[in-house]
Protein backbone atom coordinates (compact mmCIF):
# COMPACT_ATOMS: atom_id res chain seq x y z
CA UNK A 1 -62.80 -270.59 -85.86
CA UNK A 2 -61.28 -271.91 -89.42
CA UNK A 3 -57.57 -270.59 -88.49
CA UNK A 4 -55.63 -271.62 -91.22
CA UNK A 5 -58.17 -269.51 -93.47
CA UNK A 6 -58.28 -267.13 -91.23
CA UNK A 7 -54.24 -266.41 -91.78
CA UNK A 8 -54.58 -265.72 -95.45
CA UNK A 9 -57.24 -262.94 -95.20
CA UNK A 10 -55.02 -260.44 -93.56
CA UNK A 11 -53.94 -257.46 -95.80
CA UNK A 12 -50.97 -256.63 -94.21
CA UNK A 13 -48.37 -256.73 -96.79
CA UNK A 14 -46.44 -259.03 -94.66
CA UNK A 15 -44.99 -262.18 -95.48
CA UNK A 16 -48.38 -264.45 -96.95
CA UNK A 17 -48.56 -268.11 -95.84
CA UNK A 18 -47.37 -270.20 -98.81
CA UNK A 19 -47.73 -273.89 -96.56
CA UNK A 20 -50.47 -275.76 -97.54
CA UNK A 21 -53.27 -275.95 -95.22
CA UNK A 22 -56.84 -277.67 -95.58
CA UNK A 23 -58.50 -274.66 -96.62
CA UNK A 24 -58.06 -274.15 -100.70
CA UNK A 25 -60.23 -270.66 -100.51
CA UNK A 26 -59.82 -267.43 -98.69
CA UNK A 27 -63.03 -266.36 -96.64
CA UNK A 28 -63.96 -262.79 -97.81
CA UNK A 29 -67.38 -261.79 -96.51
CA UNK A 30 -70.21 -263.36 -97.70
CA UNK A 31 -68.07 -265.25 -100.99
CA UNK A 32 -64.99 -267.25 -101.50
CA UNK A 33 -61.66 -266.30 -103.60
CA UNK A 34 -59.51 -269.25 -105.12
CA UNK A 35 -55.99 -269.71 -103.95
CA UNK A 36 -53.02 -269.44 -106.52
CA UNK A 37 -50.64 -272.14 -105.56
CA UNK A 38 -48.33 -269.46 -103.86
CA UNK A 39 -51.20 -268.71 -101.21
CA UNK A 40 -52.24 -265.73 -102.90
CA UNK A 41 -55.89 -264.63 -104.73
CA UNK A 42 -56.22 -262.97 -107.73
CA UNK A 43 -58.09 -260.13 -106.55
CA UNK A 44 -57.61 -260.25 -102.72
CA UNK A 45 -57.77 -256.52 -102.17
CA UNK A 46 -60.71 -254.04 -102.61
CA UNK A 47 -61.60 -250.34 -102.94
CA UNK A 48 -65.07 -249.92 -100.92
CA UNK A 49 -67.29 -247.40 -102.45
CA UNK A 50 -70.72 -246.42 -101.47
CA UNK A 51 -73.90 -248.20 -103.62
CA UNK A 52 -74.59 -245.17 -105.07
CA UNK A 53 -71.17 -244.94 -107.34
CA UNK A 54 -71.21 -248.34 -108.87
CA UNK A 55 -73.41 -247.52 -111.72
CA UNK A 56 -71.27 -244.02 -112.50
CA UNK A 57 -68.10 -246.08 -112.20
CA UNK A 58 -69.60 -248.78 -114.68
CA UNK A 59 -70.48 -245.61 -116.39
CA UNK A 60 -66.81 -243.56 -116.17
CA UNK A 61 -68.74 -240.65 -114.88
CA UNK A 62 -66.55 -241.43 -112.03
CA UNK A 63 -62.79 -242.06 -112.28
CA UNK A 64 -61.69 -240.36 -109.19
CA UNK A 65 -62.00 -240.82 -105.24
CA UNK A 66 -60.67 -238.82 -102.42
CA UNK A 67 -60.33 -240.41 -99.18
CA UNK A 68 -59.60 -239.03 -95.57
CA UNK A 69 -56.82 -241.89 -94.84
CA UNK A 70 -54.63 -243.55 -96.98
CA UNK A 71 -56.01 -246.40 -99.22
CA UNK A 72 -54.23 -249.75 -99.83
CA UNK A 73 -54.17 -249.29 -103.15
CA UNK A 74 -50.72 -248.64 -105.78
CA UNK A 75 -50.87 -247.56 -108.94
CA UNK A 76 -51.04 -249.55 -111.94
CA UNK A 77 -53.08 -252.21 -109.45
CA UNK A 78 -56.35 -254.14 -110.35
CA UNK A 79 -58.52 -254.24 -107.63
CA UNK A 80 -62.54 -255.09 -106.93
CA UNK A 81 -65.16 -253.55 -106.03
CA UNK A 82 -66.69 -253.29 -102.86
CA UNK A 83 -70.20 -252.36 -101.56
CA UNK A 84 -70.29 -252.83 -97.29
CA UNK A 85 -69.24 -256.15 -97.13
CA UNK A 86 -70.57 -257.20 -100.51
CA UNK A 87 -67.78 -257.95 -103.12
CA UNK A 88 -68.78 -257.49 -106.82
CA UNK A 89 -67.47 -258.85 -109.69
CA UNK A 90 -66.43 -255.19 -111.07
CA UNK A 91 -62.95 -254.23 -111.79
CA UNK A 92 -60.88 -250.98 -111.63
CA UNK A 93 -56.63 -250.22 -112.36
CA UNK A 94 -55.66 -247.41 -109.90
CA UNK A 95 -53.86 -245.10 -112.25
CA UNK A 96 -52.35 -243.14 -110.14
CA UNK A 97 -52.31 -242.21 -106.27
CA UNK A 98 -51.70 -238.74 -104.82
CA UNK A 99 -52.42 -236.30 -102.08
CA UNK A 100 -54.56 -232.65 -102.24
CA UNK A 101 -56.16 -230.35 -100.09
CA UNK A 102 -59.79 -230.36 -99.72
CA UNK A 103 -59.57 -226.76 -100.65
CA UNK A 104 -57.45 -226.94 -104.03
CA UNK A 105 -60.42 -229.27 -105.42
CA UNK A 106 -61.89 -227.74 -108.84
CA UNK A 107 -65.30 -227.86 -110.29
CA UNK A 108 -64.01 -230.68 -113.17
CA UNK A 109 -62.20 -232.78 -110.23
CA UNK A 110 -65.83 -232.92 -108.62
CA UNK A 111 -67.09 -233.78 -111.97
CA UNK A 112 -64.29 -236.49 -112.17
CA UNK A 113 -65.72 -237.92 -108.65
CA UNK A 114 -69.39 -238.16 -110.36
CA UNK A 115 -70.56 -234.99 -108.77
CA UNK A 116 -72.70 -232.17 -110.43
CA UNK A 117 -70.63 -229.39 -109.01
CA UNK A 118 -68.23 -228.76 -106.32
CA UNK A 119 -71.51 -228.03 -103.84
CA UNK A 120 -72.34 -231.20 -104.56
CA UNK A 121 -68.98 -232.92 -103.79
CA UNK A 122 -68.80 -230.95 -100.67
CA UNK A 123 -72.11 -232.43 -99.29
CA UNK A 124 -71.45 -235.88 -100.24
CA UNK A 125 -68.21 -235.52 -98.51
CA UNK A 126 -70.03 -234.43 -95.42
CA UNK A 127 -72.27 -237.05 -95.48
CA UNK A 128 -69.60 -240.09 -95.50
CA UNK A 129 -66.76 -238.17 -93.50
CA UNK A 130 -69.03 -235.80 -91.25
CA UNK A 131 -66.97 -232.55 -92.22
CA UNK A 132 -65.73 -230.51 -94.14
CA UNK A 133 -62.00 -228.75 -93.75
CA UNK A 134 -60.19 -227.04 -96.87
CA UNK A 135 -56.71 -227.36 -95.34
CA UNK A 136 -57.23 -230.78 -94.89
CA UNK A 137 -54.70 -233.22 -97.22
CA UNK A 138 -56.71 -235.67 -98.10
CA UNK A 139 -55.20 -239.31 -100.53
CA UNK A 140 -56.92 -239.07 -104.11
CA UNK A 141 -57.12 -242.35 -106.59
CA UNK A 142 -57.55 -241.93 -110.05
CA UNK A 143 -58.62 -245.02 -111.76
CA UNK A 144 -60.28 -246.78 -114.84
CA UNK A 145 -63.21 -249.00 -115.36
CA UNK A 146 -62.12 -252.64 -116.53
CA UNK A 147 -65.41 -254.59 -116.70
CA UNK A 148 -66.86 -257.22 -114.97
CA UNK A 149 -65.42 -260.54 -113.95
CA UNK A 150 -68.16 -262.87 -113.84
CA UNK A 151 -66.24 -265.63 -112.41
CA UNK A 152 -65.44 -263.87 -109.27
C-alpha cells in the first residue's frame, strides 16, 4: 500500500498533510490530481451524479440535486464531476445548499433537477434511493455549469 498517498485522499476536513512525502499526486480512482505545494489539489472533492445527468448538466437543464444525506459540498465551491468512480473533467459552483421536504417539491423544482414532471422526479428518486417519503427532509444543491477542464 502507497501510505503517504494514501493520507492525502481522505476528505475529512481535518488537518491535510503539508510534509513532503515521495508521492507528488493524490490517487483518485482510476486518474491522478497534482499537489499544490501546501498538500492540497485543485479539485480534490466531487459531486457524484448518475451517467444519465451529465449531458443535461452540460446542458443547464439541470441545476439542482436533492440528496438523502448531506453532501460535502459549501456554497460558492467548485467541484468535479463524478460518474461511479470515473472523474470527468466537468465543472460545477454549488450556489447554494439547503434542506426541503420531499413533499414541498414543485413541478419547476423537478424541472430544475432535469425531470419532465414531478412523476418523473418521483420515479427517478425511487430508482437511486429505493423510496419515496414526503415528510422526509432531504439536502438540496443548487449549482451552475462552468465548463470543462481539459487538463484534469
Amino acid at each position: 500500500m502507497l501510505s503517504g498517498a494514501r493520507r492525502h485522499t481522505w476528505l475529512d476536513h481535518g488537518p491535510r498533510q503539508t510534509t513532503a512525502t515521495p508521492f507528488h499526486h493524490i490517487k483518485i480512482a482510476y486518474g491522478t490530481q497534482p499537489l499544490s505545494p501546501e498538500g492540497r489539489s485543485d479539485y480534490e472533492l466531487t459531486l457524484s451524479f448518475k451517467k444519465r445527468y451529465i449531458g443535461q448538466i452540460i446542458r443547464g437543464e439541470k441545476t439542482v440535486t436533492r440528496r438523502a444525506s448531506r453532501p460535502m459540498v459549501k456554497a460558492g465551491g467548485v467541484y468535479r464531476l463524478r460518474v461511479g468512480f470515473s472523474y470527468l473533467p466537468e465543472l460545477i459552483r454549488v450556489r447554494r445548499v439547503y434542506t426541503q421536504r420531499l413533499g414541498d417539491m414543485t413541478a419547476e423544482d423537478a424541472l430544475r433537477e432535469g425531470a419532465a414532471s414531478l412523476e418523473e422526479f418521483r420515479r427517478d428518486w425511487m430508482d437511486i434511493y429505493g423510496f419515496w417519503d414526503g415528510d422526509r427532509r432531504v439536502w438540496v444543491v443548487e449549482f451552475e455549469y462552468l465548463g470543462s477542464d481539459r487538463k484534469l
